[in-house]
Structures are given as C-alpha cells and as structure tokens.
N, C-alpha and C. Protein backbone atom coordinates (compact mmCIF):
# COMPACT_ATOMS: atom_id res chain seq x y z
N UNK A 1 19.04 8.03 13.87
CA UNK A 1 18.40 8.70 12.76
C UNK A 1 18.75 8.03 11.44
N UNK A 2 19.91 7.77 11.21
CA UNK A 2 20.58 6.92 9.79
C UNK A 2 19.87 5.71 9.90
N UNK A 3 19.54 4.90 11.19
CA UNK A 3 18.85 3.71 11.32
C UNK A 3 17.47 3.69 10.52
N UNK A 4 16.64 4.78 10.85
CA UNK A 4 15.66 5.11 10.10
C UNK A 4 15.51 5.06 8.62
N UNK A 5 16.32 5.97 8.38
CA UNK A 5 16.35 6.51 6.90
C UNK A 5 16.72 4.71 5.95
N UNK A 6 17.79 3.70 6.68
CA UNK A 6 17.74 2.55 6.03
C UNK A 6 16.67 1.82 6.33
N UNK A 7 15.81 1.93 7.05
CA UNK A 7 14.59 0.69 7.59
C UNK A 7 13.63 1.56 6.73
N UNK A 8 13.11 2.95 6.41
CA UNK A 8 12.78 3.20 5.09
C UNK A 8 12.73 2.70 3.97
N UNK A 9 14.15 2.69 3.52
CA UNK A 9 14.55 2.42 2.23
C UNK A 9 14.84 0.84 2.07
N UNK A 10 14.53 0.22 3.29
CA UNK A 10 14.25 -1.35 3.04
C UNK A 10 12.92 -1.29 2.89
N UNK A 11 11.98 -0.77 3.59
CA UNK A 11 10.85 -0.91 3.23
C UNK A 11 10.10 -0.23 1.86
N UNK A 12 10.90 0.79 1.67
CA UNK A 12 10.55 0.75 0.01
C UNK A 12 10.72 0.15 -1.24
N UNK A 13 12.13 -0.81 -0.96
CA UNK A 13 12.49 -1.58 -1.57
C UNK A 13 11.61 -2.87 -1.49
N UNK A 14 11.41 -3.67 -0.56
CA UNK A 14 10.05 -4.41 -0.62
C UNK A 14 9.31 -4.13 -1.06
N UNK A 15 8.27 -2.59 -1.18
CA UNK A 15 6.86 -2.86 -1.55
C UNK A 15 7.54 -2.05 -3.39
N UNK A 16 8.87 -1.95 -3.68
CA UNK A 16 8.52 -1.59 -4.98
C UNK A 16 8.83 -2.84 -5.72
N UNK A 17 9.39 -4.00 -4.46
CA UNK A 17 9.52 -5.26 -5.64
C UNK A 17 8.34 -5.89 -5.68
N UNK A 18 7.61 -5.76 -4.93
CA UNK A 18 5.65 -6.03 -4.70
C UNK A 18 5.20 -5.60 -6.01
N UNK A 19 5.67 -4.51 -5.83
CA UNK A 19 4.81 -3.49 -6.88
C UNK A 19 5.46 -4.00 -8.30
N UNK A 20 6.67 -4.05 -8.61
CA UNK A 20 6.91 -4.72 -9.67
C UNK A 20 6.70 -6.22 -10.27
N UNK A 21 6.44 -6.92 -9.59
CA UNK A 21 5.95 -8.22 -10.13
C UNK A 21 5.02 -8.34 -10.01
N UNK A 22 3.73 -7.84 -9.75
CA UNK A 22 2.37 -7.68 -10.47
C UNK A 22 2.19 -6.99 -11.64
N UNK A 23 2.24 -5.95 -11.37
CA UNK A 23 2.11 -4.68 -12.80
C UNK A 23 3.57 -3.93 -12.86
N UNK A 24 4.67 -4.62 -13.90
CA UNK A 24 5.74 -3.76 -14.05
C UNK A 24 5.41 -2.39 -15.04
N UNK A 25 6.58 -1.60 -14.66
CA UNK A 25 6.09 -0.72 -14.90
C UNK A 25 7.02 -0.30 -16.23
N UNK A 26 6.64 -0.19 -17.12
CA UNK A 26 7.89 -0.07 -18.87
C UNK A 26 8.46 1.31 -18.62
N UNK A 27 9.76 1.48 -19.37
CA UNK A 27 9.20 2.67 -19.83
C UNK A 27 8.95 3.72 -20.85
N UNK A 28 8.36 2.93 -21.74
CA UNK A 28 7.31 3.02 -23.01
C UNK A 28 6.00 3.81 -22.20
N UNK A 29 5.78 3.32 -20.64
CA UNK A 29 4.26 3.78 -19.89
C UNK A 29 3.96 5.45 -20.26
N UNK A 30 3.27 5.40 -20.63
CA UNK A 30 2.69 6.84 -20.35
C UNK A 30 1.93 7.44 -19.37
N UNK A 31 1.64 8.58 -18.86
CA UNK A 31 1.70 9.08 -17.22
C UNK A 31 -0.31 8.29 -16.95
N UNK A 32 -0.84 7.98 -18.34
CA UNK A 32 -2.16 7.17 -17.89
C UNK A 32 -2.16 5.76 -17.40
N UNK A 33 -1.19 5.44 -17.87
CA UNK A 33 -0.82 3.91 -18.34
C UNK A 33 -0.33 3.92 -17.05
N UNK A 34 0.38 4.56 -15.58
CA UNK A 34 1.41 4.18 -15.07
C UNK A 34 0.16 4.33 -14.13
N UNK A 35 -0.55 5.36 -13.77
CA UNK A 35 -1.88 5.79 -12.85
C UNK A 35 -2.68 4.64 -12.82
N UNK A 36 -2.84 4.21 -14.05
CA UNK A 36 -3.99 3.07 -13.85
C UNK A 36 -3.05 2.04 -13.19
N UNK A 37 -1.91 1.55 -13.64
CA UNK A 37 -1.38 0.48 -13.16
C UNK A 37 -1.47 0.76 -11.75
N UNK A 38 -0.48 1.87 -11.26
CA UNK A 38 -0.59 2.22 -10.17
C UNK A 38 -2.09 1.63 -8.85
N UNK A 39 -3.03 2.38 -9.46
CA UNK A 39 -4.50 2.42 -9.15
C UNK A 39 -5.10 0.79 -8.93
N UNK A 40 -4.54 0.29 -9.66
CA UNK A 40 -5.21 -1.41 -9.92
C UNK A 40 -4.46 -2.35 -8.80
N UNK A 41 -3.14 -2.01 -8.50
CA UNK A 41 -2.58 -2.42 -7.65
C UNK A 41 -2.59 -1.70 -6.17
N UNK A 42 -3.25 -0.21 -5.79
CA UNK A 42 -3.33 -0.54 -4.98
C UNK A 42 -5.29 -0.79 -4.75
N UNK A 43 -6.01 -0.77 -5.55
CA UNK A 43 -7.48 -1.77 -5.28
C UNK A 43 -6.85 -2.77 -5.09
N UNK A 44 -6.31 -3.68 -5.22
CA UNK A 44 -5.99 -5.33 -4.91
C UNK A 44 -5.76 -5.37 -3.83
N UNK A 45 -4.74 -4.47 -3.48
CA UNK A 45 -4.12 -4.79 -2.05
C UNK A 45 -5.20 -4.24 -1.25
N UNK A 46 -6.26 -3.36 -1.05
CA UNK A 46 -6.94 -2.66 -0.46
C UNK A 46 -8.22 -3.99 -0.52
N UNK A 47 -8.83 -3.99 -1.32
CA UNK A 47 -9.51 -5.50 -1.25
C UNK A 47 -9.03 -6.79 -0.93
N UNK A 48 -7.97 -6.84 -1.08
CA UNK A 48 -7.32 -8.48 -0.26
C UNK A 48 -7.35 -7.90 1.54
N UNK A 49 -7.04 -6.93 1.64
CA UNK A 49 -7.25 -6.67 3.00
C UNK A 49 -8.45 -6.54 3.50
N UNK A 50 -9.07 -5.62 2.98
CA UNK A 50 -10.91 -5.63 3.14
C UNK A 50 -11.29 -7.56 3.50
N UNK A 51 -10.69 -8.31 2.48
CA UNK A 51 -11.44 -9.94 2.67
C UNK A 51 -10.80 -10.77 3.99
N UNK A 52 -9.35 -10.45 3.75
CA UNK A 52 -8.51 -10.54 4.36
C UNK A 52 -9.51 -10.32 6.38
N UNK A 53 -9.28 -9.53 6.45
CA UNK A 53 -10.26 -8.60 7.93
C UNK A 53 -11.20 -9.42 7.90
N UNK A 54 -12.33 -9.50 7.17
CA UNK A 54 -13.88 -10.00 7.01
C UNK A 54 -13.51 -11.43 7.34
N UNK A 55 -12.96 -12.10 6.35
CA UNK A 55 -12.87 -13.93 6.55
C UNK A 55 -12.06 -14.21 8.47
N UNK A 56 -11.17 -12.99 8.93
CA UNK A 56 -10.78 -12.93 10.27
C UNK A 56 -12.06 -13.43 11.41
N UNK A 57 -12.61 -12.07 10.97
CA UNK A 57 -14.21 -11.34 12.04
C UNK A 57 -15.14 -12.36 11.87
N UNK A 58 -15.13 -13.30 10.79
CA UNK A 58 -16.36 -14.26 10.60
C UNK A 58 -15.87 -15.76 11.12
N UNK A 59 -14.46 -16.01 11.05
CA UNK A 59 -13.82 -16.85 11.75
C UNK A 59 -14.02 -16.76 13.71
N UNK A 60 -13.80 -15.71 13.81
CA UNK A 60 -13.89 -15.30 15.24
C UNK A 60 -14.87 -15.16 16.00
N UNK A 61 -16.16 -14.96 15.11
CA UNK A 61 -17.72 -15.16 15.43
C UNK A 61 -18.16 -16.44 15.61
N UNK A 62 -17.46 -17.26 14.18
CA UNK A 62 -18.09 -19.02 14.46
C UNK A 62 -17.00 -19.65 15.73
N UNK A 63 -16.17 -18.94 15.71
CA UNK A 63 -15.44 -20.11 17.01
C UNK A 63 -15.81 -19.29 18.10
C-alpha cells in the first residue's frame, strides 16, 4: 500500500514538472490566469495525442 502512495507521488511529480515548464505557474496568477493556463496545457496534450493516434492509424494503413 505505501508502494502505491510513492509511485503516485512520483507520478505527480513528473507531470507537475511537465506542467511547469510549459506554462509556469506565478504566484502573482489569479484563479483566471491559472484555469486558462491550466486549460491550454491540457488542449496540447489532448491534441498532441489526438495527432499523435491519427499519424499511428495512417502509418498502419499505408504499410
């Protein structure tokens, strides 16, 4: 169970250093400022995957 709770908190630690070197986050941010950032980063990642999949499926069709 403790195994868990650290393979968690490694994996949150990865995607918040993800998350910080695209759009850091100040904290000057205000709760709009942090939503949008928030929001913009995850469209990116949600569209790099969307192309990501597609350029796969269209690879796998021509071969």
């Amino acid at each position: 169970m403790e195994q868990d709770g650290l393979q968690q908190k490694q994996h949150e630690n990865w995607f918040q250093g993800i998350r910080a070197m695209f759009l850091p986050l100040k904290p000057g941010d205000g709760p709009v400022v942090r939503t949008l950032k928030d929001s913009a980063f995850y469209l990116f990642g949600t569209l790099a995957l969307i192309i990501s999949v597609s350029l796969a499926g269209v690879i796998l069709m021509v071969v």
